[in-house]
N, C-alpha and C. Protein backbone atom coordinates (compact mmCIF):
# COMPACT_ATOMS: atom_id res chain seq x y z
N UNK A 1 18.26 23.53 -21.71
CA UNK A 1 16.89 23.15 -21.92
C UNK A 1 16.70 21.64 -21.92
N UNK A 2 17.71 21.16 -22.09
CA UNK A 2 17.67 19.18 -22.82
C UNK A 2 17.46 18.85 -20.85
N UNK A 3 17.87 19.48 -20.06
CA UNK A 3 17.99 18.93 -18.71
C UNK A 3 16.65 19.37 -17.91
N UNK A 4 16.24 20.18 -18.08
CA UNK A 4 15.21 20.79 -17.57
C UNK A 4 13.97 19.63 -18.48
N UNK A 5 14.02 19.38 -19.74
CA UNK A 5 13.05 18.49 -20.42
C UNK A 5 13.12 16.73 -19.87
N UNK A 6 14.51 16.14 -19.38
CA UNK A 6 14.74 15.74 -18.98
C UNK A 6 14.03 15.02 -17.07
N UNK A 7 14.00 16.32 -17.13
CA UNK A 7 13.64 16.46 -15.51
C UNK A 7 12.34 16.11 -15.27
N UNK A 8 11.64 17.02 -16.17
CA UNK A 8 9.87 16.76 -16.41
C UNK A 8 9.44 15.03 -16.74
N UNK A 9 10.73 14.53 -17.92
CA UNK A 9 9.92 13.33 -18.17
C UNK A 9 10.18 12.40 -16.85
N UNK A 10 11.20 12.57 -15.92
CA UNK A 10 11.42 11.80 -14.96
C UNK A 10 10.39 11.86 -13.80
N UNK A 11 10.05 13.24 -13.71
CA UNK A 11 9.63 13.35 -12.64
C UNK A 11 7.76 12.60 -13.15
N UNK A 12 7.15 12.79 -14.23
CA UNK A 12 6.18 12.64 -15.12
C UNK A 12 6.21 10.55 -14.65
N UNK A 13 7.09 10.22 -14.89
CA UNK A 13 7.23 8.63 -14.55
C UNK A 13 6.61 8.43 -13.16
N UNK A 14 7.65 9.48 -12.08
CA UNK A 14 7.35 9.18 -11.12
C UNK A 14 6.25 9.31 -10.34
N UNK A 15 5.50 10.23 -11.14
CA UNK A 15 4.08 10.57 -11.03
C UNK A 15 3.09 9.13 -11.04
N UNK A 16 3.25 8.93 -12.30
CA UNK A 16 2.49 7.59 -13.26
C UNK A 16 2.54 6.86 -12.45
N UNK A 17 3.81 6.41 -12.10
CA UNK A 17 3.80 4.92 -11.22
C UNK A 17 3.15 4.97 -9.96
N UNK A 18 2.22 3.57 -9.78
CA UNK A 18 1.50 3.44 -8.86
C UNK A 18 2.48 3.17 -7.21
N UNK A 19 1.43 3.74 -6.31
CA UNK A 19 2.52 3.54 -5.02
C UNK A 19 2.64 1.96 -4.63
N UNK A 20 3.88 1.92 -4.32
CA UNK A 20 3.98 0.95 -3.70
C UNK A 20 3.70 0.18 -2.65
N UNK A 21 3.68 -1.14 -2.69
CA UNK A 21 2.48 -1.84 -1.67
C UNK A 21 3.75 -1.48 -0.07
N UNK A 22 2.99 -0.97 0.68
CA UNK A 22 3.97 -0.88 1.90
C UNK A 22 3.87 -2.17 2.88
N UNK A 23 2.97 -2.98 2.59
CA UNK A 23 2.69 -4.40 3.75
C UNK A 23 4.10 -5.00 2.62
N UNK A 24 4.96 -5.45 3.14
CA UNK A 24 6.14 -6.15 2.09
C UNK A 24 6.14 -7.57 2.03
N UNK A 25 5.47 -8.31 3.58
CA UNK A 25 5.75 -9.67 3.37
C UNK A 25 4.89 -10.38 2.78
N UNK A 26 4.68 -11.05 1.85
CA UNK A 26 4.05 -11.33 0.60
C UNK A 26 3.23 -12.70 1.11
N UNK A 27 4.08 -13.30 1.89
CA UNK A 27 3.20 -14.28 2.87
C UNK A 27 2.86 -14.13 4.15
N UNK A 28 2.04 -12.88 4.62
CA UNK A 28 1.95 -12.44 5.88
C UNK A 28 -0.07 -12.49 5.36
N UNK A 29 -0.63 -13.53 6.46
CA UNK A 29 -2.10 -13.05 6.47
C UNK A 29 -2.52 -11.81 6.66
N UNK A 30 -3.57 -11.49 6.97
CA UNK A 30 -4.27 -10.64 7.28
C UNK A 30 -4.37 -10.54 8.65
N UNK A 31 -4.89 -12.09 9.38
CA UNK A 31 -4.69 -12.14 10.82
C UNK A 31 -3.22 -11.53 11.55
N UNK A 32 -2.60 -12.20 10.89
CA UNK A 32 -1.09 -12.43 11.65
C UNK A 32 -0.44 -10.65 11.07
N UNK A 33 -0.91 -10.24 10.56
CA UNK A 33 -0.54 -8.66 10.41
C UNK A 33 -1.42 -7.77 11.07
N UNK A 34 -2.74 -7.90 11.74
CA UNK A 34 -3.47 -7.47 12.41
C UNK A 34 -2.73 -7.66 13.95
N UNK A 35 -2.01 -9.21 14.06
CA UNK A 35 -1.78 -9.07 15.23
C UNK A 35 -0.32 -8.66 15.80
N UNK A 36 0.40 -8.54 14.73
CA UNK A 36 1.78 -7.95 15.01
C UNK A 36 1.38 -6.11 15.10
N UNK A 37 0.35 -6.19 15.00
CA UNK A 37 0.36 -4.50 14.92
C UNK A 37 0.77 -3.24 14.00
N UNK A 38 1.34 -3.94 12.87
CA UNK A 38 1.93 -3.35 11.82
C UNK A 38 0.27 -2.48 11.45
N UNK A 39 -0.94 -2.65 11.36
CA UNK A 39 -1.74 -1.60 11.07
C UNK A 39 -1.51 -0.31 11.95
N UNK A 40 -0.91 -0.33 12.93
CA UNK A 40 -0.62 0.90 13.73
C UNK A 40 0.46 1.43 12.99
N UNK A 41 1.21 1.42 12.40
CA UNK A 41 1.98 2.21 11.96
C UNK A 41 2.33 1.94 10.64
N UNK A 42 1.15 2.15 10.24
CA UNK A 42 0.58 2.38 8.19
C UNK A 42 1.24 3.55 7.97
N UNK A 43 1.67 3.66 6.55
CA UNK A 43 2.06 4.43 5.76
C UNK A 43 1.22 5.60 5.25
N UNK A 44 0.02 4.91 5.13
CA UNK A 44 -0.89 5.43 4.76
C UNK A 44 -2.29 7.03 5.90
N UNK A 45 -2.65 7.34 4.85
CA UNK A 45 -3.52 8.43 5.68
C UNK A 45 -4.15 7.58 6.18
N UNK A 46 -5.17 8.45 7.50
CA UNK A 46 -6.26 7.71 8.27
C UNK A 46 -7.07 6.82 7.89
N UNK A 47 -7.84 7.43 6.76
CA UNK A 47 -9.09 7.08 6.08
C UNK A 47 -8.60 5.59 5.16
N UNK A 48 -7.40 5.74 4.86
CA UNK A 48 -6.84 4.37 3.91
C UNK A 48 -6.63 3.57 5.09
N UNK A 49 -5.73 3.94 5.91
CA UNK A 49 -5.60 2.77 6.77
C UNK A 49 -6.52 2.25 7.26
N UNK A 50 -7.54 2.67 7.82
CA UNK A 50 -8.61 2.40 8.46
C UNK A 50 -9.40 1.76 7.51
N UNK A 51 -9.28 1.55 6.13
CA UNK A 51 -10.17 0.74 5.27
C UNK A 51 -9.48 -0.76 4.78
N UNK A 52 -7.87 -1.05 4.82
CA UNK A 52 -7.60 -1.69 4.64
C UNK A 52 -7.52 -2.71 6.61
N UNK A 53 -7.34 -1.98 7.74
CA UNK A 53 -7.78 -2.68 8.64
C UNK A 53 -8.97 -3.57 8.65
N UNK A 54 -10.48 -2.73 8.22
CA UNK A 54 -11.56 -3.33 8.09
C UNK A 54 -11.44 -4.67 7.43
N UNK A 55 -10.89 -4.18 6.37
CA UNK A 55 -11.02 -5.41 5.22
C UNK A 55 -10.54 -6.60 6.06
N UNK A 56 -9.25 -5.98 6.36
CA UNK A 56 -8.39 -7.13 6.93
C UNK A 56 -8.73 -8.32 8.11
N UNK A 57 -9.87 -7.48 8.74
CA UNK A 57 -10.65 -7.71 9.75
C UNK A 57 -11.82 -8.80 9.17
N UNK A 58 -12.38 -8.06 7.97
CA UNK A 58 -13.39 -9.11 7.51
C UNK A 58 -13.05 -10.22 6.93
N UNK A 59 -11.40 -10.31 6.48
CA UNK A 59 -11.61 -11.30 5.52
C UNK A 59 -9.71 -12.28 6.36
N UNK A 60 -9.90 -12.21 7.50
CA UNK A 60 -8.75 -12.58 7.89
C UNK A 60 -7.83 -13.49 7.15
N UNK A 61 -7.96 -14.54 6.50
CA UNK A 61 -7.53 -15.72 5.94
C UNK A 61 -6.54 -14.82 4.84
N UNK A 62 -6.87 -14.04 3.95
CA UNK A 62 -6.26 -13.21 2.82
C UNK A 62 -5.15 -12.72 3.09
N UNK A 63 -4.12 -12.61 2.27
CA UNK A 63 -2.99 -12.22 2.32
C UNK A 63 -3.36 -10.76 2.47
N UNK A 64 -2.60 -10.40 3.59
CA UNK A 64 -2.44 -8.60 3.78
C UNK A 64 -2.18 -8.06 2.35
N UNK A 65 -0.88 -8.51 1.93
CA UNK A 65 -0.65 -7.41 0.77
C UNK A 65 -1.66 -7.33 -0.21
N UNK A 66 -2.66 -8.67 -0.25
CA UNK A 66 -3.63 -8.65 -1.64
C UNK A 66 -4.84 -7.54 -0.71
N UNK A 67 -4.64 -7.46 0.46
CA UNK A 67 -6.01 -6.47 0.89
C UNK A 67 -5.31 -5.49 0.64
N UNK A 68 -4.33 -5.06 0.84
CA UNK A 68 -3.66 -3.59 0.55
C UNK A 68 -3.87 -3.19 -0.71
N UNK A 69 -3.90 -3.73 -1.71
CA UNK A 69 -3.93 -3.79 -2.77
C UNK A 69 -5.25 -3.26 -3.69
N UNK A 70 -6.31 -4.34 -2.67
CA UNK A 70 -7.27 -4.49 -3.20
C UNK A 70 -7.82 -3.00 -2.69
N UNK A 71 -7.66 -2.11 -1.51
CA UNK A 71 -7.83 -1.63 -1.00
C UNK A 71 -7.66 0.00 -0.96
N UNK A 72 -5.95 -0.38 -2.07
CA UNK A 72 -5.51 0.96 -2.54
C UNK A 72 -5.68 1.18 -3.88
N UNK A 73 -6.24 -0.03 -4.84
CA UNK A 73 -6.04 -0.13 -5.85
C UNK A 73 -4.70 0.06 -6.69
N UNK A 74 -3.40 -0.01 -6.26
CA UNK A 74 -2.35 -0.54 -7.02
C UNK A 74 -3.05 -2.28 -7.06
């Protein structure tokens, strides 16, 4: 039983924790990640990707990961 209780609280963490930002380079614009193409092959479902493109689009100057962010809410 101690392993099976075990299991729940781990898996219960892994629940909780927010996903992780998948844009990784922390100094990558918005432009310069628009133009390497990395929005083509998002992690993310349609509807997310396609909202953090926009953004990314409107606000080029911004660090990708802070639109991802802002975008996925982690």
């Amino acid at each position: 039983m101690p392993r099976l209780a075990l299991l729940a609280a781990v898996a219960g963490l892994l629940l909780a924790a927010p996903a992780g930002a998948r844009i990784t380079d922390r100094e990558l614009s918005c432009a310069d990640w628009l133009k390497s193409g990395a929005h083509r092959k998002s992690e993310y479902a349609a509807p997310v990707a396609n909202k953090i493109k926009a953004f990314c689009t409107a606000n080029p100057r911004m660090k990708a990961i802070d639109a991802e962010m802002t975008m996925t809410g982690d």
